[in-house]
N, C-alpha and C. Protein backbone atom coordinates (compact mmCIF):
# COMPACT_ATOMS: atom_id res chain seq x y z
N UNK A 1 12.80 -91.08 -10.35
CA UNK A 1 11.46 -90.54 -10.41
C UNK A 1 11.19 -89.76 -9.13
N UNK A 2 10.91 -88.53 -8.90
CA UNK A 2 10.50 -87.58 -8.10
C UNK A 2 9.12 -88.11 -7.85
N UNK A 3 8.68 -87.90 -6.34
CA UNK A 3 7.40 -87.91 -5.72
C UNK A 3 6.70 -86.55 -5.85
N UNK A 4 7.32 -85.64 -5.75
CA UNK A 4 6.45 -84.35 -5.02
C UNK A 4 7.22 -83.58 -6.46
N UNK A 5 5.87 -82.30 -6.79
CA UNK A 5 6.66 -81.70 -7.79
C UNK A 5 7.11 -80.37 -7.56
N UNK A 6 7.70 -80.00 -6.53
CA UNK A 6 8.66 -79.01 -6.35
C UNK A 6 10.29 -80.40 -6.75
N UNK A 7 10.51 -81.09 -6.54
CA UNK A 7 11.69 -82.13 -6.23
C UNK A 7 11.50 -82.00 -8.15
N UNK A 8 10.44 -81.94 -8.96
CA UNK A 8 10.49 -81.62 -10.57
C UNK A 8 11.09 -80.72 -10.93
N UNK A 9 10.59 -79.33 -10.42
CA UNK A 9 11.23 -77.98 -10.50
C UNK A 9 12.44 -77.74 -10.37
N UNK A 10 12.55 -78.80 -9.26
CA UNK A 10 14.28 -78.37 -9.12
C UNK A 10 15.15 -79.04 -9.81
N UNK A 11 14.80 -80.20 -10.31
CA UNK A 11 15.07 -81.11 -11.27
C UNK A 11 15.88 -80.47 -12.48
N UNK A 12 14.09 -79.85 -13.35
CA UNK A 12 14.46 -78.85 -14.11
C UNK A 12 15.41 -77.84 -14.01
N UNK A 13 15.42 -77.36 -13.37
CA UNK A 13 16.37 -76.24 -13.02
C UNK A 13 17.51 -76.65 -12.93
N UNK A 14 18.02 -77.71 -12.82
CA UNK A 14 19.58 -77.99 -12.78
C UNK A 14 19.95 -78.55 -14.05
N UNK A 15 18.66 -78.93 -14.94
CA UNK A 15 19.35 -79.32 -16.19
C UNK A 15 19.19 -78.16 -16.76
N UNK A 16 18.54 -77.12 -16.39
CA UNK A 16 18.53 -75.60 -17.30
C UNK A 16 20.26 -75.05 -17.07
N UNK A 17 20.28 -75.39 -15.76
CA UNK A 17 21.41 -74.39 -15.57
C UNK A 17 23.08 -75.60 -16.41
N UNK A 18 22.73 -76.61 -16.60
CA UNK A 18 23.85 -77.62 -17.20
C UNK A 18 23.52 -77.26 -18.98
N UNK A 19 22.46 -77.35 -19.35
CA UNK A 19 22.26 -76.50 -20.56
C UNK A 19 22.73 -75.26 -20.81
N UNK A 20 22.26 -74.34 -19.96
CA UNK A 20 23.11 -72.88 -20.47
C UNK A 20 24.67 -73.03 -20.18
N UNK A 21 25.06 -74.12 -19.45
CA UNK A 21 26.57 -73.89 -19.21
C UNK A 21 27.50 -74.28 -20.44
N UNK A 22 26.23 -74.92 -21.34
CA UNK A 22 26.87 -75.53 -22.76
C UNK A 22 26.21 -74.86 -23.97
N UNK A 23 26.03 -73.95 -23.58
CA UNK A 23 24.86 -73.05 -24.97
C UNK A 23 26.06 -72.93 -25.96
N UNK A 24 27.17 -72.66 -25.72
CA UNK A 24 27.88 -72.86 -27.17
C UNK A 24 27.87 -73.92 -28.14
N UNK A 25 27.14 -74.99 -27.70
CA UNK A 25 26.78 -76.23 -28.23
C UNK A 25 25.53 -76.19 -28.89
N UNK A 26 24.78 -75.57 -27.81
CA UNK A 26 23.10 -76.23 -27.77
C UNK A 26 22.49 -74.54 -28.02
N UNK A 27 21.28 -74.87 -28.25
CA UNK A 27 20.20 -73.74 -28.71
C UNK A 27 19.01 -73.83 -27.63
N UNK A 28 19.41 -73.32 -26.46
CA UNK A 28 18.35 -74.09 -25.27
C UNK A 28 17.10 -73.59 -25.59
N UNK A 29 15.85 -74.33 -25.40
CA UNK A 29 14.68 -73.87 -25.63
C UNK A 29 13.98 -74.57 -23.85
N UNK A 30 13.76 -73.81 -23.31
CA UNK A 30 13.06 -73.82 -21.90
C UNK A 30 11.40 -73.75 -21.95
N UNK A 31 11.02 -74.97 -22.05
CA UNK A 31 9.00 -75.43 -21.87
C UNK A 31 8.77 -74.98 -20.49
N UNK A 32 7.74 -73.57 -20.22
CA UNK A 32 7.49 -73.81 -18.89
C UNK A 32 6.38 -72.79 -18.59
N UNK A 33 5.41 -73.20 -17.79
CA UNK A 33 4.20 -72.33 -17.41
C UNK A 33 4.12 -71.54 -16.19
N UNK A 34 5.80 -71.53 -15.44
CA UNK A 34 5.91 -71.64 -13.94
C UNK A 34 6.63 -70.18 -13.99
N UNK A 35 6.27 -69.54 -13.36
CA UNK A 35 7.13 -67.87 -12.94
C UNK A 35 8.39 -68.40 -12.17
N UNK A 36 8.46 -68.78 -11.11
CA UNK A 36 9.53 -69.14 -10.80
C UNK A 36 10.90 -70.02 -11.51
N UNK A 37 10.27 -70.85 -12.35
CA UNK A 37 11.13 -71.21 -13.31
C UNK A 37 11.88 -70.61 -14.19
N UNK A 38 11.03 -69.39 -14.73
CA UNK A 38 11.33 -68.67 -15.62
C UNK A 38 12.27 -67.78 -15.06
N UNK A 39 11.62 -66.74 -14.32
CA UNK A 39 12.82 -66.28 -13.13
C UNK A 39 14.10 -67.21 -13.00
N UNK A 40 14.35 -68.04 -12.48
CA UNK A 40 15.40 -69.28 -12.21
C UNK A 40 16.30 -68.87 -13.66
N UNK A 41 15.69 -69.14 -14.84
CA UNK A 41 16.31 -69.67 -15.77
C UNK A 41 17.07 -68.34 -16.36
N UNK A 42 16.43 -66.91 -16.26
CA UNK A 42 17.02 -65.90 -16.67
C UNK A 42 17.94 -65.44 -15.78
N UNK A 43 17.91 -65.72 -14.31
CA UNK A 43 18.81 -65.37 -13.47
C UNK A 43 19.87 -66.39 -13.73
N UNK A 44 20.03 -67.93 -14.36
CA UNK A 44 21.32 -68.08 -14.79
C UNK A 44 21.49 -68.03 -16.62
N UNK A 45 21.10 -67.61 -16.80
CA UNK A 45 21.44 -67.33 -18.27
C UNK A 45 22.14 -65.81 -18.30
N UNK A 46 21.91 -65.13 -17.44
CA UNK A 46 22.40 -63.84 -17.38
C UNK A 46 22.03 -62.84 -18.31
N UNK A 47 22.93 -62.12 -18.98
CA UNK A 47 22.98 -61.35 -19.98
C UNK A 47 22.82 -61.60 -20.97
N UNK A 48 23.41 -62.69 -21.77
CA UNK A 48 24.14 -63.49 -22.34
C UNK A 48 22.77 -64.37 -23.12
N UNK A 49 21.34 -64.22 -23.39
CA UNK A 49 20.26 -64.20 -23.72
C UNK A 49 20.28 -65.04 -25.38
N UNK A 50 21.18 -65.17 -26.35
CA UNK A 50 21.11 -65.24 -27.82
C UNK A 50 20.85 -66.64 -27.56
N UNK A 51 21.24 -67.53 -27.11
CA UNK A 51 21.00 -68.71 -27.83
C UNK A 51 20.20 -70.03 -27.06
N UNK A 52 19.32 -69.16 -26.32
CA UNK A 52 17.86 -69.46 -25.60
C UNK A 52 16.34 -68.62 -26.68
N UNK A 53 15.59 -69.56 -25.76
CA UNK A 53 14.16 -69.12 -26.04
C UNK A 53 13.22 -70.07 -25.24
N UNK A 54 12.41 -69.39 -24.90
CA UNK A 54 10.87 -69.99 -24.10
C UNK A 54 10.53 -70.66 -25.05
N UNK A 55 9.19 -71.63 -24.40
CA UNK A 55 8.07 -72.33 -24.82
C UNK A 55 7.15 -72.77 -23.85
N UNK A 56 5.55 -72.25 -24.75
CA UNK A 56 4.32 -72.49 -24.15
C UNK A 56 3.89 -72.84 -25.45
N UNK A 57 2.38 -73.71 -24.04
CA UNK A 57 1.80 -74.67 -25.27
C UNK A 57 0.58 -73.43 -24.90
N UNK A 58 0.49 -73.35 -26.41
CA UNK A 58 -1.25 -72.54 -27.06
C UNK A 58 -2.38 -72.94 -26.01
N UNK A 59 -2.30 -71.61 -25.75
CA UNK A 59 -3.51 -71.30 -24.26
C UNK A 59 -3.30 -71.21 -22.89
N UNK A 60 -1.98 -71.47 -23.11
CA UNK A 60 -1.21 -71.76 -21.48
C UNK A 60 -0.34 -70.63 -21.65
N UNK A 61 -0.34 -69.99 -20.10
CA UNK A 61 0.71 -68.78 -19.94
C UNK A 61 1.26 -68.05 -21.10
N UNK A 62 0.27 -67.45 -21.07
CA UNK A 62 -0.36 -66.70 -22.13
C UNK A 62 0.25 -65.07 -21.19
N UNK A 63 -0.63 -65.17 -19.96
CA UNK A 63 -0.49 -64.01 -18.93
C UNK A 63 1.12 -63.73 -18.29
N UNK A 64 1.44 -64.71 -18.16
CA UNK A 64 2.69 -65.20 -17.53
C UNK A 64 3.68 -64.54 -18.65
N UNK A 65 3.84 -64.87 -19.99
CA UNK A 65 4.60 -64.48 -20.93
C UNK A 65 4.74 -63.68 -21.44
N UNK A 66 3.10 -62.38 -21.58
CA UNK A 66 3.01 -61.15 -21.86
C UNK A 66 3.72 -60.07 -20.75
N UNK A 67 3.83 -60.62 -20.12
CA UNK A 67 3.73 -60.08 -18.62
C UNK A 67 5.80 -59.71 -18.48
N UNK A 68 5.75 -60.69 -18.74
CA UNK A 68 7.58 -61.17 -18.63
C UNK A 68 8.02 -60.00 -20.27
N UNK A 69 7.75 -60.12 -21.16
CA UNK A 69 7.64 -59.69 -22.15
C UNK A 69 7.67 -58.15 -22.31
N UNK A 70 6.86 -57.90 -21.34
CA UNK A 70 6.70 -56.27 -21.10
C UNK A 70 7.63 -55.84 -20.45
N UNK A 71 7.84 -56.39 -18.78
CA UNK A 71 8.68 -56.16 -18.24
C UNK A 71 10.05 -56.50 -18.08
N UNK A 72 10.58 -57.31 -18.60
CA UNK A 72 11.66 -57.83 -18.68
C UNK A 72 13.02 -57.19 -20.03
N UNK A 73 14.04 -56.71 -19.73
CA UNK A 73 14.47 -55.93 -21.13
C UNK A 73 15.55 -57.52 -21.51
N UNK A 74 15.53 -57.37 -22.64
CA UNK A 74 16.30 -58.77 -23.11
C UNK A 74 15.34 -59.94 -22.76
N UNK A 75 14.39 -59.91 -22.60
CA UNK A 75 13.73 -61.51 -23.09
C UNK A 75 13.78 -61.87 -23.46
N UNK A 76 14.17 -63.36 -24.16
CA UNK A 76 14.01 -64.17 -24.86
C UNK A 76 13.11 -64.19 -25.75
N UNK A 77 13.29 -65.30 -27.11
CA UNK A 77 11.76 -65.14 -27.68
C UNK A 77 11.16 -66.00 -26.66
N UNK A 78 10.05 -66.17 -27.30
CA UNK A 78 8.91 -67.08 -26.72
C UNK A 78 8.20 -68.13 -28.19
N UNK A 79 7.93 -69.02 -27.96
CA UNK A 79 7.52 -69.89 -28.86
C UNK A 79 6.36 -70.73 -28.63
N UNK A 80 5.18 -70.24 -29.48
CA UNK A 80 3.94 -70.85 -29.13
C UNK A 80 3.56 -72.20 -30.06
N UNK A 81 3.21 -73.40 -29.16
CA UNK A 81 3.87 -74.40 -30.06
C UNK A 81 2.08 -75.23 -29.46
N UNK A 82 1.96 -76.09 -30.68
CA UNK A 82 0.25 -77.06 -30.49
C UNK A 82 0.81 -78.43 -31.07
N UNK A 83 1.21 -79.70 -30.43
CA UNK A 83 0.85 -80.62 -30.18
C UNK A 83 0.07 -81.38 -31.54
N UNK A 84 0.91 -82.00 -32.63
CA UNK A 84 0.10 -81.98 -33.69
C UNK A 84 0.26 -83.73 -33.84
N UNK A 85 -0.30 -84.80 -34.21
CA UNK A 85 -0.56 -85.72 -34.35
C UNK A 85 -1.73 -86.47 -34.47
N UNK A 86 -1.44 -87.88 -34.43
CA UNK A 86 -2.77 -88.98 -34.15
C UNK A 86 -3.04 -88.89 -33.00
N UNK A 87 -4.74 -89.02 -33.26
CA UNK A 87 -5.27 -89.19 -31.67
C UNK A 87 -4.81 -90.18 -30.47
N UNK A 88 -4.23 -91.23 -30.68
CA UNK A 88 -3.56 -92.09 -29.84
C UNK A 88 -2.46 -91.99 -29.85
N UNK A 89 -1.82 -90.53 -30.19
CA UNK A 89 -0.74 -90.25 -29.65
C UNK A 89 -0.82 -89.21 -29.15
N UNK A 90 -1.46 -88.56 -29.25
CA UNK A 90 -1.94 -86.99 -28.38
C UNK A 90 -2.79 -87.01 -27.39
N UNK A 91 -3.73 -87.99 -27.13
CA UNK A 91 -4.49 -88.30 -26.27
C UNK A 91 -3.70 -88.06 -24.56
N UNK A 92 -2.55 -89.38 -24.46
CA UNK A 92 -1.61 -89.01 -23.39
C UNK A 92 -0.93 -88.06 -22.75
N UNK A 93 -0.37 -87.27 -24.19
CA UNK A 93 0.33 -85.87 -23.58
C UNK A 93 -1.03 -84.97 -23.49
N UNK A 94 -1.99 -84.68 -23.67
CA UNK A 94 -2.77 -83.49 -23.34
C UNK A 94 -3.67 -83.99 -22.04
N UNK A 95 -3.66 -85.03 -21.88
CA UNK A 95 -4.26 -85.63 -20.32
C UNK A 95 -3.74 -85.54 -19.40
N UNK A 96 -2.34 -85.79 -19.61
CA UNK A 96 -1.41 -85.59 -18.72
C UNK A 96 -1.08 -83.85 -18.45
N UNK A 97 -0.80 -82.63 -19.74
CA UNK A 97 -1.25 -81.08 -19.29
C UNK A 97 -2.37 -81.10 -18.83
N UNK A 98 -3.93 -81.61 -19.12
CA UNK A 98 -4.56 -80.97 -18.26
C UNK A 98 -4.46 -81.34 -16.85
N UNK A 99 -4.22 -82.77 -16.19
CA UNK A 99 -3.91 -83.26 -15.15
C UNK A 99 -3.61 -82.39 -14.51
N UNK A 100 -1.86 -81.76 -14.99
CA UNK A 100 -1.21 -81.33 -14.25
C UNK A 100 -0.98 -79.73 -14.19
N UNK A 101 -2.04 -78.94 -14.77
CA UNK A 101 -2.21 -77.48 -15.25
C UNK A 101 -3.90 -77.47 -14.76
N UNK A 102 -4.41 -78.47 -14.37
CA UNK A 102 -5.96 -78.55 -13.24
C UNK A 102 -5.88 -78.43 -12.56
N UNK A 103 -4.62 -79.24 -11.67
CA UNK A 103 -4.70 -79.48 -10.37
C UNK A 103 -4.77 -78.28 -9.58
N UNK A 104 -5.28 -78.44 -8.20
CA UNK A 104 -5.25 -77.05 -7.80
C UNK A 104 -4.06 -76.43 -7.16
N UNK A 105 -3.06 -77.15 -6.95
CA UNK A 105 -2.16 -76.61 -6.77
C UNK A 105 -0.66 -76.58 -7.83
N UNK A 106 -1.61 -76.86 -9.04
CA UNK A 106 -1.01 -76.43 -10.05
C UNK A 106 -0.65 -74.60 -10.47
N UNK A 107 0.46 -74.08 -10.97
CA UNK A 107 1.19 -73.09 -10.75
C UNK A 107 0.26 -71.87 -11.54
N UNK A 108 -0.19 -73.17 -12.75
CA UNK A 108 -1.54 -71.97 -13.49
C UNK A 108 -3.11 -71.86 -12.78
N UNK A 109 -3.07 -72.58 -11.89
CA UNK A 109 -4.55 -72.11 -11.14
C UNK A 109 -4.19 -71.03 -10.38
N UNK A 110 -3.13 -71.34 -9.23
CA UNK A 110 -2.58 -70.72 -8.34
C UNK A 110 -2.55 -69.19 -8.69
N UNK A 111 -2.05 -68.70 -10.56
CA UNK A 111 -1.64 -68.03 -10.90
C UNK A 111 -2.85 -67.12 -10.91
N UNK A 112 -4.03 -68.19 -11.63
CA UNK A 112 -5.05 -67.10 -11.37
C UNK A 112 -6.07 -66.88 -10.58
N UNK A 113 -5.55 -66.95 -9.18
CA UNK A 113 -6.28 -66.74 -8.18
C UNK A 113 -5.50 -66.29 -7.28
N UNK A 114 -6.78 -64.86 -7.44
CA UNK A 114 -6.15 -63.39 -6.79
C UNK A 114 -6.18 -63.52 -5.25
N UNK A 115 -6.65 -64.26 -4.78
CA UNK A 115 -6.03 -64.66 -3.17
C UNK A 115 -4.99 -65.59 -3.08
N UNK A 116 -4.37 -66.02 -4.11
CA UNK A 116 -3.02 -66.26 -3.95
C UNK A 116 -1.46 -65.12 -3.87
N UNK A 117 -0.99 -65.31 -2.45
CA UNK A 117 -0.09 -64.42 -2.36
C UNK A 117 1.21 -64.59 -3.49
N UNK A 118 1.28 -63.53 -4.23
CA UNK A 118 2.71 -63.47 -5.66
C UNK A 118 4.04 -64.30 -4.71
N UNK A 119 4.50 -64.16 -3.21
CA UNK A 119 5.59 -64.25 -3.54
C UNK A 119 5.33 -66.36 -3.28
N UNK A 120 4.20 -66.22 -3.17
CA UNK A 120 3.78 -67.92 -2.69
C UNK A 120 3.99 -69.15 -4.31
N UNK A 121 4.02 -67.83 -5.22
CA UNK A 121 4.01 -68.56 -6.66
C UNK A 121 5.33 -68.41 -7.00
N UNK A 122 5.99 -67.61 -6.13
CA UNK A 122 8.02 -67.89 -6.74
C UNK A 122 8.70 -68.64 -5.57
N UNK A 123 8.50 -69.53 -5.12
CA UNK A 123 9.09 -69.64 -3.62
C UNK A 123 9.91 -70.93 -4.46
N UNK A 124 11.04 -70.29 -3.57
CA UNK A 124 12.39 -71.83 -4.19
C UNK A 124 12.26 -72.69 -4.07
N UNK A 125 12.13 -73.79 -5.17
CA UNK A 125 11.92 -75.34 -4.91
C UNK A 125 13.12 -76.10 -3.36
N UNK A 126 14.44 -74.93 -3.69
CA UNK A 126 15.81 -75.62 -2.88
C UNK A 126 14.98 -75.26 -1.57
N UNK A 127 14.54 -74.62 -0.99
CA UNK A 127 14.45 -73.86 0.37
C UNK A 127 13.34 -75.41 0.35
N UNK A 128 12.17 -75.10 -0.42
CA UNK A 128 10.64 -75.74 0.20
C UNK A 128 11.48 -77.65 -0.01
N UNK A 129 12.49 -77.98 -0.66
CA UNK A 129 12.90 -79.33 -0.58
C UNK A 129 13.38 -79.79 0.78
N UNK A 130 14.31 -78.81 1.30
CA UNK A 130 14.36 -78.54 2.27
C UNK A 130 13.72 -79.06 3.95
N UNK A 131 12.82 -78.12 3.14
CA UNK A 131 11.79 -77.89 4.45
C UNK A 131 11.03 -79.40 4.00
N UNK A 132 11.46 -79.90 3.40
CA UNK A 132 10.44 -81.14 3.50
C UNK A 132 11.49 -82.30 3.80
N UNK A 133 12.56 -82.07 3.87
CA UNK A 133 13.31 -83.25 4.04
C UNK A 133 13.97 -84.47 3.03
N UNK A 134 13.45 -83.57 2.01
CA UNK A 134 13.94 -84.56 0.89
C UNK A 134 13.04 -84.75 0.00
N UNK A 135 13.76 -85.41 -1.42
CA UNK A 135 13.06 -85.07 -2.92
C UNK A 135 11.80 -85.88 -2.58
N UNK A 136 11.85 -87.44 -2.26
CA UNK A 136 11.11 -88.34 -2.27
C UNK A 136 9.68 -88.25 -1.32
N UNK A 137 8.78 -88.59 -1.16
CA UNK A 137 7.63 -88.53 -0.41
C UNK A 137 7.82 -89.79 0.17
N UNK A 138 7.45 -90.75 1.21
CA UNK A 138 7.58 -91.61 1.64
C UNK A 138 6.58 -92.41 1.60
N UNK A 139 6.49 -93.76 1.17
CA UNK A 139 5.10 -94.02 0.51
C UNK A 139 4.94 -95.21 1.95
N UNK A 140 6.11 -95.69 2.34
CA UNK A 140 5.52 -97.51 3.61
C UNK A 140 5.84 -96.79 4.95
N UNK A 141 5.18 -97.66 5.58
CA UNK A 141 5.44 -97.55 6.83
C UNK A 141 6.72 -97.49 8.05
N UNK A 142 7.38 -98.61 6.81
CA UNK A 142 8.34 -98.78 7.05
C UNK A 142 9.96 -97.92 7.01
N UNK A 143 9.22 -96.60 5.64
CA UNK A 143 10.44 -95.68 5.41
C UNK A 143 10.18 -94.73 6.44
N UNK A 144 9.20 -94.30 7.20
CA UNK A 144 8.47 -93.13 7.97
C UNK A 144 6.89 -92.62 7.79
N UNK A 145 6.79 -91.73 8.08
CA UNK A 145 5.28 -90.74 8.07
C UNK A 145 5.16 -90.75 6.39
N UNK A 146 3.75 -90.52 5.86
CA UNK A 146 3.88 -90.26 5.16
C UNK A 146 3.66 -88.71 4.44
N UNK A 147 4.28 -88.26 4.08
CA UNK A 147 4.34 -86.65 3.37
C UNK A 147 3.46 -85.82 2.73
């Protein structure tokens, strides 16, 4: 379990890149609201584009996907997908997106707020892990400071 969610991102990103290394197998489909991710994932998928595709959930990176869509030649599809069930089973997963698509230093606030600097919303999870010393946050006294 990751503390901090750049140590997520990068997470992701290494099972993206162990997925495309097996796309002759698999039909990768990549969930993600994050520019930098997305970036990440086309820079190792390469050329080589057929047997990928995006996913956003309905209402989310919306901007992010048109955007990629326009500019990008060989994009992927994209797949707009809603969360369909019983209320006590949907309740959790959509508490948990808004949680984590509220927060303010969540990647879709960030995104739309125009005093946020662009290259501050692609910055490498590897570099900023880095700079922090490691995946984990330190929660006792006893491991160090806390993060």
């Amino acid at each position: 379990m990751f503390t901090r969610k750049v140590s997520t991102d990068l997470s992701y990103i290494a099972c993206a890149k162990k997925m495309l290394a097996n796309r002759d197998a698999l039909h990768c489909a990549f969930a993600t609201h994050n520019a930098h991710t997305l970036a990440a994932i086309l820079a190792l998928a390469g050329q080589d584009r057929s047997h990928m595709e995006f996913q956003r959930l309905h209402g989310m990176g919306d901007l992010l996907y048109a955007e990629a869509q326009r500019q990008i030649a060989g994009m992927p599809p994209v797949r707009v997908y809603a969360p369909v069930g019983a209320h006590r089973d949907l309740l959790a997963y959509l508490v948990r997106r808004l949680l984590e698509n509220g927060a303010n230093s969540s990647f879709v606030n960030r995104f739309m707020d125009l005093d946020t600097p662009p290259a501050s919303l692609a910055r490498d999870p590897c570099t900023v892990v880095r700079q922090l010393g490691g995946f984990a946050t330190r929660t006792s006294p006893a491991q160090g400071p806390v993060r």
